[in-house]
C-alpha atoms as a PDB file:
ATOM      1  CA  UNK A   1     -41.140  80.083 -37.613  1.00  0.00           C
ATOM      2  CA  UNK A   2     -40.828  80.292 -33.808  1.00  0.00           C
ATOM      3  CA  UNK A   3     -42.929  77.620 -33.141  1.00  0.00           C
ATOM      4  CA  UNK A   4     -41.938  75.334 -35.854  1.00  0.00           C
ATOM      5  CA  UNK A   5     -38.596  75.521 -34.206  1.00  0.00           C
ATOM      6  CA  UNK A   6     -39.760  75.225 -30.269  1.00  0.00           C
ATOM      7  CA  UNK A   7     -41.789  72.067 -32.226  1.00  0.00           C
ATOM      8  CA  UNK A   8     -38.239  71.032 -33.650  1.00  0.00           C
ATOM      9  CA  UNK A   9     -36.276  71.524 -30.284  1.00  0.00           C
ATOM     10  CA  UNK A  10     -38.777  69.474 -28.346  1.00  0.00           C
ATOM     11  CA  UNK A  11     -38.989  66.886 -30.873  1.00  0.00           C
ATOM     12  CA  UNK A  12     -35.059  66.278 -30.914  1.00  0.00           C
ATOM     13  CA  UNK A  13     -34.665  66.045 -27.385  1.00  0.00           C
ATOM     14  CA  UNK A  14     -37.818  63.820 -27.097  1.00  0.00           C
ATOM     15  CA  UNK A  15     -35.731  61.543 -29.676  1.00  0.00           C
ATOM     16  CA  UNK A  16     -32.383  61.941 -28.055  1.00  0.00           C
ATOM     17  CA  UNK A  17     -33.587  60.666 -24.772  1.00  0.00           C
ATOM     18  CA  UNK A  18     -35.608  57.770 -26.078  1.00  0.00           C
ATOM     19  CA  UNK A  19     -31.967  56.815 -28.238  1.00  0.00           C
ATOM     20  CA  UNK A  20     -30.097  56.892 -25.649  1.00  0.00           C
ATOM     21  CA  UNK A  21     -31.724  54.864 -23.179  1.00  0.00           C
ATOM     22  CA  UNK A  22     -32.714  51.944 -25.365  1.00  0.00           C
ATOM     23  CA  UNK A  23     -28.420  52.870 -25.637  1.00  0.00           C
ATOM     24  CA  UNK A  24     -28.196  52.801 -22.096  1.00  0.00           C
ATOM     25  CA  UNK A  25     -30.567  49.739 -21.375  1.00  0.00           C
ATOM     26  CA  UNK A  26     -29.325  47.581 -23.883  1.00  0.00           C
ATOM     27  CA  UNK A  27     -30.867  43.870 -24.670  1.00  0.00           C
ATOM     28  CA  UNK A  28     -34.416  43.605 -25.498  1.00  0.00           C
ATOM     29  CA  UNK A  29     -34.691  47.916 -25.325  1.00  0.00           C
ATOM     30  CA  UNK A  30     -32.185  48.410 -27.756  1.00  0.00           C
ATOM     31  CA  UNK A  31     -33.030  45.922 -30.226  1.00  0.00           C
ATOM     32  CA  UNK A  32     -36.828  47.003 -30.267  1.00  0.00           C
ATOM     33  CA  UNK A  33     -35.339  50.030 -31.246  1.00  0.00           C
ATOM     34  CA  UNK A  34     -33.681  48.766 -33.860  1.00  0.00           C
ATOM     35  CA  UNK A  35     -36.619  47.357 -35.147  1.00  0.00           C
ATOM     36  CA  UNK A  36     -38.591  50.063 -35.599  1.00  0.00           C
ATOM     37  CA  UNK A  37     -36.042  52.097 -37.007  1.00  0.00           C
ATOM     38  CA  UNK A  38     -35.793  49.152 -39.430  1.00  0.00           C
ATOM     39  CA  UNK A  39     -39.385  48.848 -39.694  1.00  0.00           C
ATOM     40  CA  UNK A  40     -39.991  52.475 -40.256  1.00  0.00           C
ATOM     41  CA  UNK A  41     -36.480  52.972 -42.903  1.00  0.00           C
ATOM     42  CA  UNK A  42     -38.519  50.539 -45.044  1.00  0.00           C
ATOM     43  CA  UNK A  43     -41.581  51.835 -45.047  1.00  0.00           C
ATOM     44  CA  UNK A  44     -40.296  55.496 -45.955  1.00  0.00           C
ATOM     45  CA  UNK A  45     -38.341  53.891 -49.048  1.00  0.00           C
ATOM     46  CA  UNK A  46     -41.287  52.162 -50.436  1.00  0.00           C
ATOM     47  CA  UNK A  47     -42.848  55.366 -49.830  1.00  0.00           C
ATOM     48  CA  UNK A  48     -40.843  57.648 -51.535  1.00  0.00           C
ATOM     49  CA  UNK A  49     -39.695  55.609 -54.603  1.00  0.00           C
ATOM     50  CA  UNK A  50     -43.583  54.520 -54.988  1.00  0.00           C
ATOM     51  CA  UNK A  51     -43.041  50.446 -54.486  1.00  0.00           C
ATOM     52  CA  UNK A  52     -46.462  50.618 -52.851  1.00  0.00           C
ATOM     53  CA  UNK A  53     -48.431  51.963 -55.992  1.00  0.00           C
ATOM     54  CA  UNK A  54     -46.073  50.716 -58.681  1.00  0.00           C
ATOM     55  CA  UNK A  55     -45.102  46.852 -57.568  1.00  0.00           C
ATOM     56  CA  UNK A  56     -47.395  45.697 -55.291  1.00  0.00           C
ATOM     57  CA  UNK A  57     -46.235  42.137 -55.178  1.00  0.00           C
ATOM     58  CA  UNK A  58     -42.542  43.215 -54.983  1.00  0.00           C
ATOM     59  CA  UNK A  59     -43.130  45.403 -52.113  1.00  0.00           C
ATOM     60  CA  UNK A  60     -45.374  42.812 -50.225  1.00  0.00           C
ATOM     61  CA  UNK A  61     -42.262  40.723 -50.242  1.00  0.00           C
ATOM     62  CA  UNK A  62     -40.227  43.384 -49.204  1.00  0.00           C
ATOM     63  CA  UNK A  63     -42.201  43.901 -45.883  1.00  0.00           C
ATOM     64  CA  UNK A  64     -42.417  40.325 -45.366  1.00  0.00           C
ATOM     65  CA  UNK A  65     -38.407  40.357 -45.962  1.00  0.00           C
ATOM     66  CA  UNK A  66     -37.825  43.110 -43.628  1.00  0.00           C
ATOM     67  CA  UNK A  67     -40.755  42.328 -40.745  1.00  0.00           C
ATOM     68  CA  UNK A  68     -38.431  38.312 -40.604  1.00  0.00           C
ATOM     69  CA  UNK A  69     -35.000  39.672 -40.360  1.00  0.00           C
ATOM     70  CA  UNK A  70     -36.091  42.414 -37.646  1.00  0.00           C
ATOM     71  CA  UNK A  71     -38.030  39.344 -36.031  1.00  0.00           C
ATOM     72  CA  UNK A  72     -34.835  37.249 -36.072  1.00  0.00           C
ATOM     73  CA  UNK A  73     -32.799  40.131 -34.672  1.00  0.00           C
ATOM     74  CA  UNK A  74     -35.404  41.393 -32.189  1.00  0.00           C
ATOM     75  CA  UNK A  75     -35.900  37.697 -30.725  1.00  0.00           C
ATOM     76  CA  UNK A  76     -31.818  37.172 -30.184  1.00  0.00           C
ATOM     77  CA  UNK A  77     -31.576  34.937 -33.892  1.00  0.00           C
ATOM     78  CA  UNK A  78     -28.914  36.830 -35.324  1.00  0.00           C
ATOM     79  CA  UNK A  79     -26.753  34.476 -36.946  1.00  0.00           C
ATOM     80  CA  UNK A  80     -29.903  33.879 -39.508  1.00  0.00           C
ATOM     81  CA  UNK A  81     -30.714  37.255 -39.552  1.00  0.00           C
ATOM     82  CA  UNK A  82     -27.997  37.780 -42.052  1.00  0.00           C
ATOM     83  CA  UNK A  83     -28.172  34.657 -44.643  1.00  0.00           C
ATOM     84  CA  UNK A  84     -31.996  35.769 -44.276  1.00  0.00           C
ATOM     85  CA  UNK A  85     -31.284  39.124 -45.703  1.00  0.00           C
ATOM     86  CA  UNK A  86     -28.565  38.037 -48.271  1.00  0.00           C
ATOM     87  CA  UNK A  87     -31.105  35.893 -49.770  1.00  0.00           C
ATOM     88  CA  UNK A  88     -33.924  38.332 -49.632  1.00  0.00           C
ATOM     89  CA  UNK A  89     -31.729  40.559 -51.535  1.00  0.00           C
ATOM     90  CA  UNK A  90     -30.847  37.950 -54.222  1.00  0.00           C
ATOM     91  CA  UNK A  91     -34.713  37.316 -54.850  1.00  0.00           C
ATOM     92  CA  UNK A  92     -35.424  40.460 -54.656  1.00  0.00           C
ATOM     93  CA  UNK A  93     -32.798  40.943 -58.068  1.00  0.00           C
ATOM     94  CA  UNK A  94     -33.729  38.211 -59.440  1.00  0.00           C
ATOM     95  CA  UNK A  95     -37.566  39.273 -59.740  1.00  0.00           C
ATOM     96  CA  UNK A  96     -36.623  42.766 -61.028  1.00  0.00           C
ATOM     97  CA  UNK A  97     -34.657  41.144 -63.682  1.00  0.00           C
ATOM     98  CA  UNK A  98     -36.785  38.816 -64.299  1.00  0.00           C
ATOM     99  CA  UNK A  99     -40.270  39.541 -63.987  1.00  0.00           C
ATOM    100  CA  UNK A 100     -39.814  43.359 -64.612  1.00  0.00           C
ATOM    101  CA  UNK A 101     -40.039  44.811 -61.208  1.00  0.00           C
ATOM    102  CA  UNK A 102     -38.828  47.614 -59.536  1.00  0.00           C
ATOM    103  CA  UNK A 103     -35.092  47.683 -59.203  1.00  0.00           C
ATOM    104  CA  UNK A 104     -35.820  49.692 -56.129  1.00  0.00           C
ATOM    105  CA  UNK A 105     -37.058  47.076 -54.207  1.00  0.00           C
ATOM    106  CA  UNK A 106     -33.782  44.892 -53.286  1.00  0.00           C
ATOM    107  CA  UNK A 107     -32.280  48.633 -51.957  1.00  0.00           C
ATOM    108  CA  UNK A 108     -34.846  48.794 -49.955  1.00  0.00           C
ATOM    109  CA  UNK A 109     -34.277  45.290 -48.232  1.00  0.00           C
ATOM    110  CA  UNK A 110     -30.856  45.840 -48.499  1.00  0.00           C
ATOM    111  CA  UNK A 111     -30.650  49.661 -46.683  1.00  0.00           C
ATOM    112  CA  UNK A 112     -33.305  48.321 -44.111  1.00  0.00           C
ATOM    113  CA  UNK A 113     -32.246  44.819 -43.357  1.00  0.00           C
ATOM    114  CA  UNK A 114     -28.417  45.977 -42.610  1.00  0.00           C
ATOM    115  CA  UNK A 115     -29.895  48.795 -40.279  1.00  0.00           C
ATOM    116  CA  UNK A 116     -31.447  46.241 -38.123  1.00  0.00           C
ATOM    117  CA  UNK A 117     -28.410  44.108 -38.204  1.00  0.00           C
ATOM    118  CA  UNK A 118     -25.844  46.417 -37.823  1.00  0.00           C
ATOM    119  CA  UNK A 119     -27.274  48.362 -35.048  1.00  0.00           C
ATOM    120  CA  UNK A 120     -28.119  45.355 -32.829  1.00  0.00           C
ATOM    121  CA  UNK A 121     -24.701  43.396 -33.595  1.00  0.00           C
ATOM    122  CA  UNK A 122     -22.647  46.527 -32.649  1.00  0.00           C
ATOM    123  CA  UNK A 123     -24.407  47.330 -29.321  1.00  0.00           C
ATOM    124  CA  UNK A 124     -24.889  44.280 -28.209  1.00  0.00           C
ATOM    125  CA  UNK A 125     -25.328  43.412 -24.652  1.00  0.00           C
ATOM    126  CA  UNK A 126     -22.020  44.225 -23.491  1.00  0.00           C
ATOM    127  CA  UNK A 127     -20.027  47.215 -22.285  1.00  0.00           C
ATOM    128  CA  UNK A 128     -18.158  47.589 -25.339  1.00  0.00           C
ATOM    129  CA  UNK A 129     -21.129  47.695 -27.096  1.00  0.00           C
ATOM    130  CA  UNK A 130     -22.569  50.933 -25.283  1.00  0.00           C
ATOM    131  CA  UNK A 131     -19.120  52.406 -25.198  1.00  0.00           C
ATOM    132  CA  UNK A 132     -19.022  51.577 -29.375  1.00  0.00           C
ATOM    133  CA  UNK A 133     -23.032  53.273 -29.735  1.00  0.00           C
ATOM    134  CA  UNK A 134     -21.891  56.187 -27.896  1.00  0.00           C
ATOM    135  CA  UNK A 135     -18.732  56.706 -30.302  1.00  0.00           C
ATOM    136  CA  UNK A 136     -20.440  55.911 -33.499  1.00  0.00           C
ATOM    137  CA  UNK A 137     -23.425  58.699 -31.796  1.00  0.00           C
ATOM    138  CA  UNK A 138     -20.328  60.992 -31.436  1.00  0.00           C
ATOM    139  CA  UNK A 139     -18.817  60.358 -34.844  1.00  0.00           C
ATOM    140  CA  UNK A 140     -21.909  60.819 -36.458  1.00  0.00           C
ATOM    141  CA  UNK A 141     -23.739  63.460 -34.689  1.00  0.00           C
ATOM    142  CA  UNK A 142     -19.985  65.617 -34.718  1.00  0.00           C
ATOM    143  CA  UNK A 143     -19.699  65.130 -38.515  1.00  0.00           C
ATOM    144  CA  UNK A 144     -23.576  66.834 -39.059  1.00  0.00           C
ATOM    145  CA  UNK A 145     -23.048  69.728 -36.553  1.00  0.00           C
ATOM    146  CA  UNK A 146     -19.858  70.473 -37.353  1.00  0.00           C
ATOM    147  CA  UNK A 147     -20.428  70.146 -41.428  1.00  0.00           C
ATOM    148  CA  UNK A 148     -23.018  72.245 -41.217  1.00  0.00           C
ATOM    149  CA  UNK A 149     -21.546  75.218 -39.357  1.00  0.00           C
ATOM    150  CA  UNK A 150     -17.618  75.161 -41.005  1.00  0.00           C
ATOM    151  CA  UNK A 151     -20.017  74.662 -44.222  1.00  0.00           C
ATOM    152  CA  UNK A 152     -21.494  78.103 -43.713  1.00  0.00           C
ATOM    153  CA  UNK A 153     -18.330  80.074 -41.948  1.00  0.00           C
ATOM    154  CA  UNK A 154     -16.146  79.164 -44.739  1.00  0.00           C
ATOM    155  CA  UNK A 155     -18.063  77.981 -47.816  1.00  0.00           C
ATOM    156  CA  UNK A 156     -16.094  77.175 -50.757  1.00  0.00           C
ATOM    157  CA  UNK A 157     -16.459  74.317 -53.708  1.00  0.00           C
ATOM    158  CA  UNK A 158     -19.698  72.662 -53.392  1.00  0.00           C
ATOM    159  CA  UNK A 159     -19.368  68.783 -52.338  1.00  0.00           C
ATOM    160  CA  UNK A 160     -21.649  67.308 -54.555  1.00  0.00           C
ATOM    161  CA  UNK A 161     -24.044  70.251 -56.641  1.00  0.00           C
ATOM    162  CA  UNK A 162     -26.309  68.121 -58.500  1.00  0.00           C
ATOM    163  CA  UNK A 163     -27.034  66.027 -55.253  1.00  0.00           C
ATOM    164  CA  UNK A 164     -26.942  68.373 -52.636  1.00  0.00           C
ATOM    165  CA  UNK A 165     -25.967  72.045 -53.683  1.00  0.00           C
ATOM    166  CA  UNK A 166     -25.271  73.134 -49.776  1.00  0.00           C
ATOM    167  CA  UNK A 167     -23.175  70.811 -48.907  1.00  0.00           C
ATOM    168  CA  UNK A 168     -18.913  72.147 -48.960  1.00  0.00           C
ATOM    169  CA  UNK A 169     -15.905  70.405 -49.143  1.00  0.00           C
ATOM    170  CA  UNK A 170     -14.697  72.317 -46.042  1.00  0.00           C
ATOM    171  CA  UNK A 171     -18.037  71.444 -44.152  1.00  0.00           C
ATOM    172  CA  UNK A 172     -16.910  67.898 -45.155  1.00  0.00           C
ATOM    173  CA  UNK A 173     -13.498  68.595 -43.632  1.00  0.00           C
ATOM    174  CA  UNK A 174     -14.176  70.484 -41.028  1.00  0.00           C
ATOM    175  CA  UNK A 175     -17.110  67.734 -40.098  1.00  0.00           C
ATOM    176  CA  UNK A 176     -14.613  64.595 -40.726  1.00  0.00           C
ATOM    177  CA  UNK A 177     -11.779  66.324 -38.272  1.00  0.00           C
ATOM    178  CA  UNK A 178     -14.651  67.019 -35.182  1.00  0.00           C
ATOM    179  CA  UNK A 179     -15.832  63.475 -35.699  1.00  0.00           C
ATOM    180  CA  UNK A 180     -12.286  62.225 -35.029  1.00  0.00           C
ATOM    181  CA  UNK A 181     -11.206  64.285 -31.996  1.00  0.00           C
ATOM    182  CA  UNK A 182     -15.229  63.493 -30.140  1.00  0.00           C
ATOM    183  CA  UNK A 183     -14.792  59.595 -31.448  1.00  0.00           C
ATOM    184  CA  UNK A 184     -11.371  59.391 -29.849  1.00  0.00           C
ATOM    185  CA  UNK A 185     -12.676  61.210 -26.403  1.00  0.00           C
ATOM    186  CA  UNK A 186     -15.300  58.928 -26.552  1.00  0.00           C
ATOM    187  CA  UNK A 187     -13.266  56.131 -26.723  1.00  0.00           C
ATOM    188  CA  UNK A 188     -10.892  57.576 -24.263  1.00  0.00           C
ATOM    189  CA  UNK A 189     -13.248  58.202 -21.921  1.00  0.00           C
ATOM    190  CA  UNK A 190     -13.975  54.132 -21.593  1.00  0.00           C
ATOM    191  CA  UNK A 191     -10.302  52.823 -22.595  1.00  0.00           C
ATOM    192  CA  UNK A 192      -6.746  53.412 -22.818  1.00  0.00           C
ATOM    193  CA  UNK A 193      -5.852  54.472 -26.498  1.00  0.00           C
ATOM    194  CA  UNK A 194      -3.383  52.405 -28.136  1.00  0.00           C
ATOM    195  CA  UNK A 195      -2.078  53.782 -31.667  1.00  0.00           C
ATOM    196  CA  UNK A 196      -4.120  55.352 -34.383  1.00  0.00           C
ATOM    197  CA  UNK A 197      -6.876  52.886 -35.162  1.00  0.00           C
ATOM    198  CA  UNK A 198      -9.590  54.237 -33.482  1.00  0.00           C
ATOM    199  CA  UNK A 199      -8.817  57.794 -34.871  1.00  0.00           C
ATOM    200  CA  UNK A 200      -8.604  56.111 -38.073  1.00  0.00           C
ATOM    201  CA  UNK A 201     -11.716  54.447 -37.601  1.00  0.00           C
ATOM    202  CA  UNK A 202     -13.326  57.463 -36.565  1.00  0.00           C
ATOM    203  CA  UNK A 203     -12.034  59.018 -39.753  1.00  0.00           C
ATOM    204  CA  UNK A 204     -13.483  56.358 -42.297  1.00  0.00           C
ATOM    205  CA  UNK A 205     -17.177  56.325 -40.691  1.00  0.00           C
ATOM    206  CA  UNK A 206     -17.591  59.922 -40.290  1.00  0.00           C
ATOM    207  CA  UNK A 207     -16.823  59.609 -44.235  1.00  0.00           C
ATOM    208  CA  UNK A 208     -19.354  57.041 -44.635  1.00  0.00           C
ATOM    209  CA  UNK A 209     -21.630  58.762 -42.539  1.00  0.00           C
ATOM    210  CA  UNK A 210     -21.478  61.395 -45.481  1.00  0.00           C
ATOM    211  CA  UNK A 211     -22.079  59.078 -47.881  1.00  0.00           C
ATOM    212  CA  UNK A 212     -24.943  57.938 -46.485  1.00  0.00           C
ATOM    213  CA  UNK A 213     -26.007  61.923 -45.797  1.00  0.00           C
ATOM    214  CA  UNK A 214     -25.565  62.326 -49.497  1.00  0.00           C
ATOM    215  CA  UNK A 215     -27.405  58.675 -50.704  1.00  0.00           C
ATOM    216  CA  UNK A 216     -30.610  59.859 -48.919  1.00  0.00           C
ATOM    217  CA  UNK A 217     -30.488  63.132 -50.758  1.00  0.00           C
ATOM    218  CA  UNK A 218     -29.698  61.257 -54.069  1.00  0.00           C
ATOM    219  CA  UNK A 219     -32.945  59.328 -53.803  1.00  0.00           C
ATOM    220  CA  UNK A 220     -35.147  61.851 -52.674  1.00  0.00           C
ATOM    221  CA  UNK A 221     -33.722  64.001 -55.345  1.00  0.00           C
ATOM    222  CA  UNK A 222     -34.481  61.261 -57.847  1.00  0.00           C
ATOM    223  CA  UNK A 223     -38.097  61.186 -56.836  1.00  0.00           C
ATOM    224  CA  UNK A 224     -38.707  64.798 -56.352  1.00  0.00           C
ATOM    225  CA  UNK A 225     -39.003  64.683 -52.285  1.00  0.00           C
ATOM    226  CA  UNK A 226     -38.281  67.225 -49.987  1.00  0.00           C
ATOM    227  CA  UNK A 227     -38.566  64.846 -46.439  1.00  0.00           C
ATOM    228  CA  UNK A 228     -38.610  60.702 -46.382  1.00  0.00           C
ATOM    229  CA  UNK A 229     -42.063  61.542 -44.595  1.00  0.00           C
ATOM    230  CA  UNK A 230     -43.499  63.743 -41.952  1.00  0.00           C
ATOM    231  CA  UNK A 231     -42.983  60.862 -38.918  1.00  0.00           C
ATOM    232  CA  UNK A 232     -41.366  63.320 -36.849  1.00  0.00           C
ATOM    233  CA  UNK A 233     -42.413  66.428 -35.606  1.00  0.00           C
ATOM    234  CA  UNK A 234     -39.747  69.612 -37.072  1.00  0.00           C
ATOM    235  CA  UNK A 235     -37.458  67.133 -38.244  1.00  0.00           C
ATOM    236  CA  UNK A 236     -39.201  65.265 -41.102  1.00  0.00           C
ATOM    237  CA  UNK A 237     -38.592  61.481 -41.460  1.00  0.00           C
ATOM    238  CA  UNK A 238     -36.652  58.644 -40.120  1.00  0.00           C
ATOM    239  CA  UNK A 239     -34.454  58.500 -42.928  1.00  0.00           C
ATOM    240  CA  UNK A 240     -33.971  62.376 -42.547  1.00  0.00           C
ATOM    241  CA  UNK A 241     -32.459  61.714 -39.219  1.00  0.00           C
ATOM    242  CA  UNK A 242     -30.666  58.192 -39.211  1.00  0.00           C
ATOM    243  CA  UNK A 243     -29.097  58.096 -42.747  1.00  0.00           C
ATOM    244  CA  UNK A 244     -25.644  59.096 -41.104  1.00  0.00           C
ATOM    245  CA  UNK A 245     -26.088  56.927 -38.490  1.00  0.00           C
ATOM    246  CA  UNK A 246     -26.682  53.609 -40.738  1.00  0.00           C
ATOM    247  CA  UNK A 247     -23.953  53.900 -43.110  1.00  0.00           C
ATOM    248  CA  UNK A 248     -21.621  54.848 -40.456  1.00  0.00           C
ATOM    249  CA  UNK A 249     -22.838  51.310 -38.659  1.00  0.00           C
ATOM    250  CA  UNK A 250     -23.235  49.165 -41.922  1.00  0.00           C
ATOM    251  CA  UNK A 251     -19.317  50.353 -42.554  1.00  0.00           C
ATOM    252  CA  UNK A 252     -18.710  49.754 -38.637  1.00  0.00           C
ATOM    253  CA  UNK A 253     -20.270  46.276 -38.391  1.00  0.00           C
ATOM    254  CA  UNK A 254     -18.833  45.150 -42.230  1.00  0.00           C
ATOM    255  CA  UNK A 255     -14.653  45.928 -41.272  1.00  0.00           C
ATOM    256  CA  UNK A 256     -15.927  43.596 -37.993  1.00  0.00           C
ATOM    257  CA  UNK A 257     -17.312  41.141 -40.054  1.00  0.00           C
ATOM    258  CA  UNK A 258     -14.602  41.280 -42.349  1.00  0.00           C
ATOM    259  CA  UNK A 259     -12.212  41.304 -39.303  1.00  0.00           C
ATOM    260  CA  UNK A 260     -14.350  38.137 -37.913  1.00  0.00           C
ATOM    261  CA  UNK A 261     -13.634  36.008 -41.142  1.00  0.00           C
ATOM    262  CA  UNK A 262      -9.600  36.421 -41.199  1.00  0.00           C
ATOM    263  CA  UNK A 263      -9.088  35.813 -37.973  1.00  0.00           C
ATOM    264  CA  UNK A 264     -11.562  32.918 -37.199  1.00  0.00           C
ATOM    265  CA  UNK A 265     -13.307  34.270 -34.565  1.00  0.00           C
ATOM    266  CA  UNK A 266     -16.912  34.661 -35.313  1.00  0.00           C
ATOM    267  CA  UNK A 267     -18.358  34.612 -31.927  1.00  0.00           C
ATOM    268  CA  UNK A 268     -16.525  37.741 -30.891  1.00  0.00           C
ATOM    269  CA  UNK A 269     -18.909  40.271 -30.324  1.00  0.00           C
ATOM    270  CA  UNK A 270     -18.741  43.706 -33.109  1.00  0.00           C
ATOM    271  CA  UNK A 271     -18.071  46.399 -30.830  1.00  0.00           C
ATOM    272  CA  UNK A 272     -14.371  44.255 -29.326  1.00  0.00           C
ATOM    273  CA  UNK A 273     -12.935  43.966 -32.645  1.00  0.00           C
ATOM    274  CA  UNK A 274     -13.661  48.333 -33.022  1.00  0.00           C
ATOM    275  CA  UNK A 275     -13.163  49.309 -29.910  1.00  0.00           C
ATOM    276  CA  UNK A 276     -12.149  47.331 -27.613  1.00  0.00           C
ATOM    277  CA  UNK A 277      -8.967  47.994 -25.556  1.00  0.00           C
END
């Protein structure tokens, strides 16, 4: 037990330092990172809900989906990167509808795809976009710590029992309130603050940084898995240790979007319309 966690401990700060200075470096670093989380994300999914073994066809096209939007992304083509995906999706529906595939298989293009996306679009290669990485890291990584330990100090009605039976309401709490005082230092830290909006924005990703905490435990639930896969040492899989992280930047990178569209002004990079001054 000792050395599994000494293995854990040197595994997480092995990761931590690689994360943050693709974070730190930016540009060609951070979106290789990106990639492979991408890269990696997919190939757990097929794993556990057994695309490889059940659809081979479907999951050949999945790769080849995933390997030319991370391409796009990686090589600074991000404005096809996402009509790339959409369609890749829609094909990917299509064939399960039509040809009797596995409904799995657009999820997985879907949940990978947006990873890649989202990550590079909200980093960027601008100060903004480290001083966004390093709040969404905040957000995210305050929401699991502090879940976790207000979860076992206080206990209480379960958050979701048939999905994941530890999980409390008042680990959810106490997780969502710690996300939004570290996001707001963060942010603080980098700008002036200016109303409520980033503590509001803090607020709705740490949510959907539980959501996407409790959607990874849904599927490998549904498939009777205990870790995405054993990629890393102590800690299990990618998907074990990024599912947080990707909701809470598919949710970040969407309201941008979103924000993009109304107000005409598409070229503005992600991280400005979050968190910039």
């Amino acid at each position: 037990m000792q050395s599994e966690l000494k293995l854990r401990i040197l595994s997480g700060i092995v990761l931590a330092v690689v994360v943050l200075a693709a974070t730190w470096f930016g540009g060609i670093a951070f979106r290789i990172l990106s990639a492979a989380i991408a890269l990696l994300v997919y190939y757990e999914w097929s794993t556990i809900t057994r695309l490889a073994e059940t659809d081979f066809r479907g999951n050949a096209f999945g790769w080849l989906s995933v390997v030319l939007v991370s391409g796009l992304v990686l090589f600074g083509f991000d404005e096809f990167a996402l009509p790339l995906l959409i369609g890749a999706v829609v094909i990917g529906i299509v064939y399960a509808l039509g040809l009797k595939g596995s409904g799995w298989l657009a999820g997985g293009i879907a949940y990978s795809g947006l990873t890649v996306i989202s990550l590079a679009a909200i980093r960027g290669d601008t100060a903004h976009g480290f001083a966004a990485m390093l709040f969404l890291f905040a957000v995210v990584w305050a929401t699991d710590i502090l879940a976790y330990f207000v979860g076992r100090a206080i206990g209480g009605p379960k958050l979701a029992p048939p999905i994941s039976p530890g999980k409390t309401w008042s680990g959810a709490i106490g997780g969502t309130i710690a996300a939004v005082i570290a996001g707001t230092l963060v942010h603080m830290a980098f700008f002036s603050l200016n109303g409520l909006w980033v503590p509001v924005i803090a607020l709705v990703l740490s949510v959907f940084s539980q959501i996407g905490d409790l959607f990874e435990s849904f599927i490998k639930r549904r498939f009777g898995v205990k870790d995405s896969s054993r990629l890393i040492p102590g800690h299990g899989g990618v998907m074990d240790r990024v599912d947080g992280l990707v909701f809470a930047c598919f949710a970040a990178f969407l309201i941008a979007l979103g924000d993009a569209i109304v107000s005409g002004t598409a070229n503005t990079p992600a991280s400005v319309f979050l968190f910039g001054p």
